[in-house]
N, C-alpha and C. Protein backbone atom coordinates (compact mmCIF):
# COMPACT_ATOMS: atom_id res chain seq x y z
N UNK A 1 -7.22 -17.23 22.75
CA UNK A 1 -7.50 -15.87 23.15
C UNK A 1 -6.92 -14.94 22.08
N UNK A 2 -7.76 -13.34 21.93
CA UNK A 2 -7.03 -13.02 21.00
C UNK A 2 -7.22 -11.19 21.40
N UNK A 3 -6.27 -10.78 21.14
CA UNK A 3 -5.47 -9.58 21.50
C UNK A 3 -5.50 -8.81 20.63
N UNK A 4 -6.12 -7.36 20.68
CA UNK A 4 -6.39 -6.71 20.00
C UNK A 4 -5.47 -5.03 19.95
N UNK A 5 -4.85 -5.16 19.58
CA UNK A 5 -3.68 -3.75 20.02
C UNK A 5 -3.94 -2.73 18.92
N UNK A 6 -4.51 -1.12 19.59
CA UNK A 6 -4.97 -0.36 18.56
C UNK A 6 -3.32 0.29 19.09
N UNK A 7 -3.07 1.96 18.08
CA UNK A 7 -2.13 2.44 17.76
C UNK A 7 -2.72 3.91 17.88
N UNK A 8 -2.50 4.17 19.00
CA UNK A 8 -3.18 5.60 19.15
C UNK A 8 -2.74 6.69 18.30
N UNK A 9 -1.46 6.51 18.06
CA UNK A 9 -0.80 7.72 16.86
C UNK A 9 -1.44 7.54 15.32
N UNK A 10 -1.92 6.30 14.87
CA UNK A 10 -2.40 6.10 13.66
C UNK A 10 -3.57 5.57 13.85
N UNK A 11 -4.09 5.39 14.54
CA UNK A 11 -5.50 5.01 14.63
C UNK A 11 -6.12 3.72 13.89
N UNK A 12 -4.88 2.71 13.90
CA UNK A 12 -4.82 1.19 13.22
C UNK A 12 -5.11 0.31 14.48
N UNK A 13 -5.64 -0.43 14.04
CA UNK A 13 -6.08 -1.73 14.93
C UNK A 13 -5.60 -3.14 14.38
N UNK A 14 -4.48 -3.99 15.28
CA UNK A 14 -4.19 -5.13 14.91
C UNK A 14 -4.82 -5.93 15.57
N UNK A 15 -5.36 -7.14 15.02
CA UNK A 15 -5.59 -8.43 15.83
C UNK A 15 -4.94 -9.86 16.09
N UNK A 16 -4.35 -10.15 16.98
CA UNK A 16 -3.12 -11.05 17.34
C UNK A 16 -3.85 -12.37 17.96
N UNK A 17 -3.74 -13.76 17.50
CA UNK A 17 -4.02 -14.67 18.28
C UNK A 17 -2.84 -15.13 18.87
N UNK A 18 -2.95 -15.03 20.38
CA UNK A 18 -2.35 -15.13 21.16
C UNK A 18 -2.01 -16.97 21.29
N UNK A 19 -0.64 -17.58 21.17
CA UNK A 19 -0.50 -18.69 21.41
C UNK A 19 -1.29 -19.25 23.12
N UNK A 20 -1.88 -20.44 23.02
CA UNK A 20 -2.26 -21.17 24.19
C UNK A 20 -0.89 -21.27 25.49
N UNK A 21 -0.05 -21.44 24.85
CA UNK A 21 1.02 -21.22 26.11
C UNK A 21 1.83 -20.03 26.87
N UNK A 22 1.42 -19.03 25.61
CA UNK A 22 1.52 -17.72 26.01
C UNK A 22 0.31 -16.66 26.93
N UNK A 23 -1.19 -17.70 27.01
CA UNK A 23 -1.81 -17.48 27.71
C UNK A 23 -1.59 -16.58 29.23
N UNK A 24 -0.96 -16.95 29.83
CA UNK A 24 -0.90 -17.42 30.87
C UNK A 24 -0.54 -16.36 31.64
N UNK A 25 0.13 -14.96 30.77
CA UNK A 25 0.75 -14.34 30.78
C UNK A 25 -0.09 -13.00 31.28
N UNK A 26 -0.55 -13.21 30.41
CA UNK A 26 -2.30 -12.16 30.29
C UNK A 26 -3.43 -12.75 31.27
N UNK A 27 -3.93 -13.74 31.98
CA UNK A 27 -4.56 -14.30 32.69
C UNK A 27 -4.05 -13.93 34.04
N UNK A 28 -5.18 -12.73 34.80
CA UNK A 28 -4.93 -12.67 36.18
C UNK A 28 -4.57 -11.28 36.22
N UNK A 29 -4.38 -10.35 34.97
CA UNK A 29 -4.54 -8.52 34.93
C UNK A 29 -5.71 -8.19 35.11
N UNK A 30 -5.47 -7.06 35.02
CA UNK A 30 -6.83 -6.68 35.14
C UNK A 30 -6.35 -5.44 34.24
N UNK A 31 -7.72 -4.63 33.89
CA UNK A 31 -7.87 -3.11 33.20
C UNK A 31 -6.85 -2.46 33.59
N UNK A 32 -6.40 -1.62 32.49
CA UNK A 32 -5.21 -0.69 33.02
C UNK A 32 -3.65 -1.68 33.39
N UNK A 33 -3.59 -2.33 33.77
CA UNK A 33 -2.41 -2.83 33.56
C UNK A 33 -1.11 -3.10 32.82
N UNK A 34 -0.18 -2.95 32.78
CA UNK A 34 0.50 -2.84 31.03
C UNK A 34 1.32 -4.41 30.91
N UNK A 35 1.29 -4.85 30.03
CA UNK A 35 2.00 -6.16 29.17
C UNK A 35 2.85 -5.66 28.56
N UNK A 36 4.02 -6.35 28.35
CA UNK A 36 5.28 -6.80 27.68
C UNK A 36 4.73 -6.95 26.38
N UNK A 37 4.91 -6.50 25.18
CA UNK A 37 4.51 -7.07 23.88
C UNK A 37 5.69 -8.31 23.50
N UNK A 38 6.47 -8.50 23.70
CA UNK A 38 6.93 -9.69 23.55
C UNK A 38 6.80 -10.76 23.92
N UNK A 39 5.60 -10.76 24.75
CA UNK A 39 4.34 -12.45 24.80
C UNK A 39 3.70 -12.75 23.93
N UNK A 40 3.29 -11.92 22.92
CA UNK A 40 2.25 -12.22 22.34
C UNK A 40 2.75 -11.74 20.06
N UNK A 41 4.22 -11.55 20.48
CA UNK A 41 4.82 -10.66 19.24
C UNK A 41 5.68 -9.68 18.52
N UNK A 42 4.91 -8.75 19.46
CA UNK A 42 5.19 -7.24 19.38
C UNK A 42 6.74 -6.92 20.27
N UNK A 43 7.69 -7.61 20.24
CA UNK A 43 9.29 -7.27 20.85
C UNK A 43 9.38 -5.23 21.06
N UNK A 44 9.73 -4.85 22.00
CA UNK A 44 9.77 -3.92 22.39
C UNK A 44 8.59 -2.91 22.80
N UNK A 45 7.19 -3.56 22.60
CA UNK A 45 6.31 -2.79 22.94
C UNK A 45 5.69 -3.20 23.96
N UNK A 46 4.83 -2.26 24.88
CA UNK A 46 4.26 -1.77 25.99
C UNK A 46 3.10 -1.83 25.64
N UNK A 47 2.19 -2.66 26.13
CA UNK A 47 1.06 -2.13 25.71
C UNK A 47 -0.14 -2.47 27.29
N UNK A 48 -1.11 -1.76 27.18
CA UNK A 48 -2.24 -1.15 28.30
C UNK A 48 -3.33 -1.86 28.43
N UNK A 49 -4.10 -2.70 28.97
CA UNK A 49 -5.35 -3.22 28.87
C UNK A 49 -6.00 -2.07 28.99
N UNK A 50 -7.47 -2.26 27.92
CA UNK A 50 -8.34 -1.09 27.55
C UNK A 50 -9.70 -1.99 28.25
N UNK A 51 -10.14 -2.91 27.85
CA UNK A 51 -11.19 -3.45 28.13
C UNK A 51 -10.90 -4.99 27.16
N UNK A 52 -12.08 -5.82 26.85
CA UNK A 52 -12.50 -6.71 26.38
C UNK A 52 -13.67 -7.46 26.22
N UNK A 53 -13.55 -9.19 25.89
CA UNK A 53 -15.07 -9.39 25.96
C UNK A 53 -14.85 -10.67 26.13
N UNK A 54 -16.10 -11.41 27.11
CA UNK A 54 -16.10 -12.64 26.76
C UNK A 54 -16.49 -14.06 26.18
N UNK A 55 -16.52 -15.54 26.98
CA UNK A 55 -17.07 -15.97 25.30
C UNK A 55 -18.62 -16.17 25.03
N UNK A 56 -19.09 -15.41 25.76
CA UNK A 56 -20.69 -15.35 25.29
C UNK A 56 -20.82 -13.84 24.79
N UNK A 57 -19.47 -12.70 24.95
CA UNK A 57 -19.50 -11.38 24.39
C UNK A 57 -19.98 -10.88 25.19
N UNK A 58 -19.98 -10.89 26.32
CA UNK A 58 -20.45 -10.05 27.72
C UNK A 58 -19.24 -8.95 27.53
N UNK A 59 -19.55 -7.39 27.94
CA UNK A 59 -17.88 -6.75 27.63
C UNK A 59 -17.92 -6.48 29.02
N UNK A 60 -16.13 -6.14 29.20
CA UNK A 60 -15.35 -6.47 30.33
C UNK A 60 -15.58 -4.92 31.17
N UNK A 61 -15.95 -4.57 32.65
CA UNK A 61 -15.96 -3.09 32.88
C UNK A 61 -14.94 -3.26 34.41
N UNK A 62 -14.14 -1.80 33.85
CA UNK A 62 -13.53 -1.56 34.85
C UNK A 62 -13.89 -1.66 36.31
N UNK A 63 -15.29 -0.80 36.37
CA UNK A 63 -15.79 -0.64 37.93
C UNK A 63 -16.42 -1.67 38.28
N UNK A 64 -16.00 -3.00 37.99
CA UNK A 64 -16.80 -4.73 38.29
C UNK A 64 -15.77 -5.41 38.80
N UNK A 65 -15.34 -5.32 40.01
CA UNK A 65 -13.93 -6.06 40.55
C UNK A 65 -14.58 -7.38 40.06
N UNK A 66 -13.31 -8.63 39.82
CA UNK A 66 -13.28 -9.79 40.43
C UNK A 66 -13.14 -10.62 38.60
N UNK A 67 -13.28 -11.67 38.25
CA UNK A 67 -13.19 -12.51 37.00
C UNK A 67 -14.62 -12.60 36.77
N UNK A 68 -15.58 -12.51 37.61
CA UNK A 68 -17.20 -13.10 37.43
C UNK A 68 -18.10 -12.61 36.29
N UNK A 69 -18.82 -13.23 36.12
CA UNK A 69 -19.64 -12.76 35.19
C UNK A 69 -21.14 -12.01 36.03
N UNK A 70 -21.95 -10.97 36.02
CA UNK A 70 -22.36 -10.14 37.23
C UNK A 70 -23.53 -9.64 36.52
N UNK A 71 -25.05 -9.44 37.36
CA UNK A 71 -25.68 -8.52 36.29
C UNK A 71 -25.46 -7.21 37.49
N UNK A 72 -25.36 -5.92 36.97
CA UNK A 72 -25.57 -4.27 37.16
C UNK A 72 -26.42 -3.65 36.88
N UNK A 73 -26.74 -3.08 37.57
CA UNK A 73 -27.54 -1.86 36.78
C UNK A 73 -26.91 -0.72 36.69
N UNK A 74 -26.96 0.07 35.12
CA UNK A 74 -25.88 0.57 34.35
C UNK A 74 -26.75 1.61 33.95
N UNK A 75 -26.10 2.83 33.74
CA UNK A 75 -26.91 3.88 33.33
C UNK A 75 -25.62 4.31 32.22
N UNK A 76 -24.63 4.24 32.18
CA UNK A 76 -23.78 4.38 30.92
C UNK A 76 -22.49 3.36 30.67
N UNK A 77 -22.10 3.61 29.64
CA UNK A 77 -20.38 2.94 29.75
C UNK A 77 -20.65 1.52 29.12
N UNK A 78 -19.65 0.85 28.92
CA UNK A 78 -19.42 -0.56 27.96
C UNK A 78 -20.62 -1.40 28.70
N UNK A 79 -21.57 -2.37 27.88
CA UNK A 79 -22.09 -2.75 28.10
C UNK A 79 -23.60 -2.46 27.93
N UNK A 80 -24.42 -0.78 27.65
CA UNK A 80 -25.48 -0.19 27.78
C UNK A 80 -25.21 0.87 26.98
N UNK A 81 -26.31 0.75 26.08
CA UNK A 81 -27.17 1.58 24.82
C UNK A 81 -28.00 2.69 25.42
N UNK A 82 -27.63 4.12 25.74
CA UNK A 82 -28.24 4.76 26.73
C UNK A 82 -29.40 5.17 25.36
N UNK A 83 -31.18 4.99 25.68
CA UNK A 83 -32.03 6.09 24.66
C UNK A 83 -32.86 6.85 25.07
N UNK A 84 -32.95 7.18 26.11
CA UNK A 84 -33.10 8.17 26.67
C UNK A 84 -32.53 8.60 27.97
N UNK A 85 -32.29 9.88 28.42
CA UNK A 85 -31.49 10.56 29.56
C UNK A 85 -32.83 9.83 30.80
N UNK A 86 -31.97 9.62 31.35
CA UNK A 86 -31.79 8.91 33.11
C UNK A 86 -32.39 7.19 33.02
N UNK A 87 -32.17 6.67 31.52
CA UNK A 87 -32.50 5.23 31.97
C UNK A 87 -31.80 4.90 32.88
N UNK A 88 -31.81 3.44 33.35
CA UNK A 88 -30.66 3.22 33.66
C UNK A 88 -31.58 1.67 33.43
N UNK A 89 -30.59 0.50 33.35
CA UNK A 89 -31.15 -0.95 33.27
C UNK A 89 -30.30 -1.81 33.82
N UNK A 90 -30.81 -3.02 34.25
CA UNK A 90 -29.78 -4.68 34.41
C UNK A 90 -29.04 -4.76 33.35
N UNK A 91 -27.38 -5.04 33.35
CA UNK A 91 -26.75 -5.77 32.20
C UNK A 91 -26.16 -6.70 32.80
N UNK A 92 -26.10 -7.83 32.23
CA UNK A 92 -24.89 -8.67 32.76
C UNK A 92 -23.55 -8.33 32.23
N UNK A 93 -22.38 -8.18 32.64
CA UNK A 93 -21.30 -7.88 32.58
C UNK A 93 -20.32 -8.74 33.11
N UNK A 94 -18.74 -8.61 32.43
CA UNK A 94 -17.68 -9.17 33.00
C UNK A 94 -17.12 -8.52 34.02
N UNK A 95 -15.92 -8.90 35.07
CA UNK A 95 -15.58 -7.95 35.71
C UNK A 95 -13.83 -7.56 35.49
N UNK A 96 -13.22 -7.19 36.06
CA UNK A 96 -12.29 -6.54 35.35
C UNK A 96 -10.71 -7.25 35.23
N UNK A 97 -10.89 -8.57 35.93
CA UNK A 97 -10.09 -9.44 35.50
C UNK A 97 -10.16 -10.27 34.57
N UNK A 98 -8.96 -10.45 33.92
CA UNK A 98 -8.70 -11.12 32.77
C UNK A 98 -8.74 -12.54 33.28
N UNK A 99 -9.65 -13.59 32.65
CA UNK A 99 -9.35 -14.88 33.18
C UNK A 99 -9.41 -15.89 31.83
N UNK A 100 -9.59 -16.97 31.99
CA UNK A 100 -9.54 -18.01 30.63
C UNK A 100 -11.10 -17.91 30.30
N UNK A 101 -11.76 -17.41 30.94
CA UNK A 101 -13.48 -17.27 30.08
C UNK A 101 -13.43 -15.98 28.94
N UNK A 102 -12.16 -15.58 28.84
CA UNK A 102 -12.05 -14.06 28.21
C UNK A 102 -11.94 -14.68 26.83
N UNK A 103 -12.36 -14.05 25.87
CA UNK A 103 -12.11 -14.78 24.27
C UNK A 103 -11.36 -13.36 23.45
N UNK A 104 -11.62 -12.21 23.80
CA UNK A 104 -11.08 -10.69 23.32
C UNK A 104 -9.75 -9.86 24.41
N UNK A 105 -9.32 -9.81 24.60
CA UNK A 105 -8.61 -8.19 25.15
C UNK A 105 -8.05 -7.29 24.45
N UNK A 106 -8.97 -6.03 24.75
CA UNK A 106 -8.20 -5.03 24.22
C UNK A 106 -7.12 -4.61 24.55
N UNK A 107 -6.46 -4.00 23.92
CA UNK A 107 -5.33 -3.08 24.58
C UNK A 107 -4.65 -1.81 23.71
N UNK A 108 -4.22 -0.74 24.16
CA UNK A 108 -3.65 0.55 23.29
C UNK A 108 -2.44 0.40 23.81
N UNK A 109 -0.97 0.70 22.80
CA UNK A 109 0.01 0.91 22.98
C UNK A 109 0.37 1.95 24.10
N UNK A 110 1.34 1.71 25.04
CA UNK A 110 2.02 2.24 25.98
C UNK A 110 2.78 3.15 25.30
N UNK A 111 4.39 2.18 25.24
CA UNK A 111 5.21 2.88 24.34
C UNK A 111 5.85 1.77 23.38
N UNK A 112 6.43 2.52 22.37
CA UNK A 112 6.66 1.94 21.06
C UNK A 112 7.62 0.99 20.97
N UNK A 113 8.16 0.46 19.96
CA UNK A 113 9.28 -0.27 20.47
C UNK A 113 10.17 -0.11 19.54
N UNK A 114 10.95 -0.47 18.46
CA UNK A 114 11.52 -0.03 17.65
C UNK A 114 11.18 -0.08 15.91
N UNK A 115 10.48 -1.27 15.74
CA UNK A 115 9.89 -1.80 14.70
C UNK A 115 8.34 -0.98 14.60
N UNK A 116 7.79 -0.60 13.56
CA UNK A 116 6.50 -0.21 13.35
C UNK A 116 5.63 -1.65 13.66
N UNK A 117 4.17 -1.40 14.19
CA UNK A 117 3.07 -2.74 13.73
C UNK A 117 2.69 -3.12 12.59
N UNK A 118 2.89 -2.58 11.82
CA UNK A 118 2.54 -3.07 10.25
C UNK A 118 3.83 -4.00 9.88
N UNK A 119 4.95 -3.53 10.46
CA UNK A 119 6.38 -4.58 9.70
C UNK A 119 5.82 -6.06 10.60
N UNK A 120 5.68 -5.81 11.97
CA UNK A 120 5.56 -7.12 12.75
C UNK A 120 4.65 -7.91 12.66
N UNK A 121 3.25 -7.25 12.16
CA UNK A 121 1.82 -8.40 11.89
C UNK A 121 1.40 -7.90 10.81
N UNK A 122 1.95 -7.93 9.42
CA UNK A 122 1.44 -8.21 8.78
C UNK A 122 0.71 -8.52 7.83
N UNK A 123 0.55 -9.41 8.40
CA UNK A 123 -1.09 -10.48 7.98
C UNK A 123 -2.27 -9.58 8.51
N UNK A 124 -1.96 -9.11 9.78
CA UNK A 124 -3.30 -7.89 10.21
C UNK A 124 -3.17 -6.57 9.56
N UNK A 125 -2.26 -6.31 8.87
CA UNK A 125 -1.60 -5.08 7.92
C UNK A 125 -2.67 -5.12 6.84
N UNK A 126 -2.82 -6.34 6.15
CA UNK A 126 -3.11 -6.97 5.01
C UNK A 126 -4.82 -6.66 4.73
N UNK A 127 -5.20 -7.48 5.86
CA UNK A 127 -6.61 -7.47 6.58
C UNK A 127 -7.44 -6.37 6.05
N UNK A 128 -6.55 -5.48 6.82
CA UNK A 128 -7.51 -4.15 7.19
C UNK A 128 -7.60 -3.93 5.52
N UNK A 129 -6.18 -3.91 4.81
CA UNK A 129 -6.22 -3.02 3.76
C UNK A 129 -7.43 -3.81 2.73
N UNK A 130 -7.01 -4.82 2.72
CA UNK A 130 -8.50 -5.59 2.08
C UNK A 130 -10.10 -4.89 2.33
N UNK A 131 -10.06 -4.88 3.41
CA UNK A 131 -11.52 -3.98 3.91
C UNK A 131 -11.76 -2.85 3.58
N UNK A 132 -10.71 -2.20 3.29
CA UNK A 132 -10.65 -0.81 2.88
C UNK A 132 -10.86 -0.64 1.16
N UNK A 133 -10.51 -1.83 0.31
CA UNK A 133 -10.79 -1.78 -1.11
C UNK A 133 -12.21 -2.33 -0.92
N UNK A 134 -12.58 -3.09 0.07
CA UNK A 134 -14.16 -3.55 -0.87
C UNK A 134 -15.43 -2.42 -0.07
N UNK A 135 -14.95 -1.27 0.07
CA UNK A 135 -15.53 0.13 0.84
C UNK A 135 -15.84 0.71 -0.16
């Protein structure tokens, strides 16, 4: 599974693969919930489930109780490409628990912890900046 923690003050996005035994931890939240960053790394930080996706890339919506995978009919929001005013269509969607079919979770920092995210990952520090020279 892998964990995606943006930085609302800088507008950086890290991506963390989450150890298999640290799983376990994150399995069974749901949206909105906040994590310990010291499961997954991040020692002193807080961080928020935002959404996610799973492993066929279905994305995860708040207003879909339960772990299931579901079709809706959706007229906006994660999941639906609105192109014209009052479609609305079937999507299949996740629902808003985190379970082991999840392959993404997002999440935005709560609160900080003492260390910046760039000193603690990195390797996802690195990443980005790479992407940014071949721009």
């Amino acid at each position: 599974m892998k964990i995606v923690i943006s930085d609302p003050k800088t507008g950086k996005s890290f991506g963390i693969e989450v150890p298999k035994d640290r799983e376990s931890q994150i399995i069974g939240k749901k949206i909105g919930d906040k994590l310990e960053g010291g499961s997954f790394g991040a020692e002193g930080y807080t961080v928020e489930i935002t959404g996610g996706s799973d492993l066929a890339g279905f994305p995860i919506r708040r207003d879909v109780s339960g772990p299931r995978r579901v079709g809706v009919i959706l007229s906006s929001g994660a999941g639906f490409s609105k192109h014209k005013k009052g479609v609305r269509a079937k999507r299949n969607v996740r629902g808003n628990i985190i379970s082991d079919q999840i392959m993404q979770v997002n999440a935005k920092v709560a609160s900080y912890g003492s260390k910046g995210l760039e000193e603690l990952f990195p390797k996802a520090a690195a990443g980005e900046k790479k992407e940014e020279k071949k721009k």
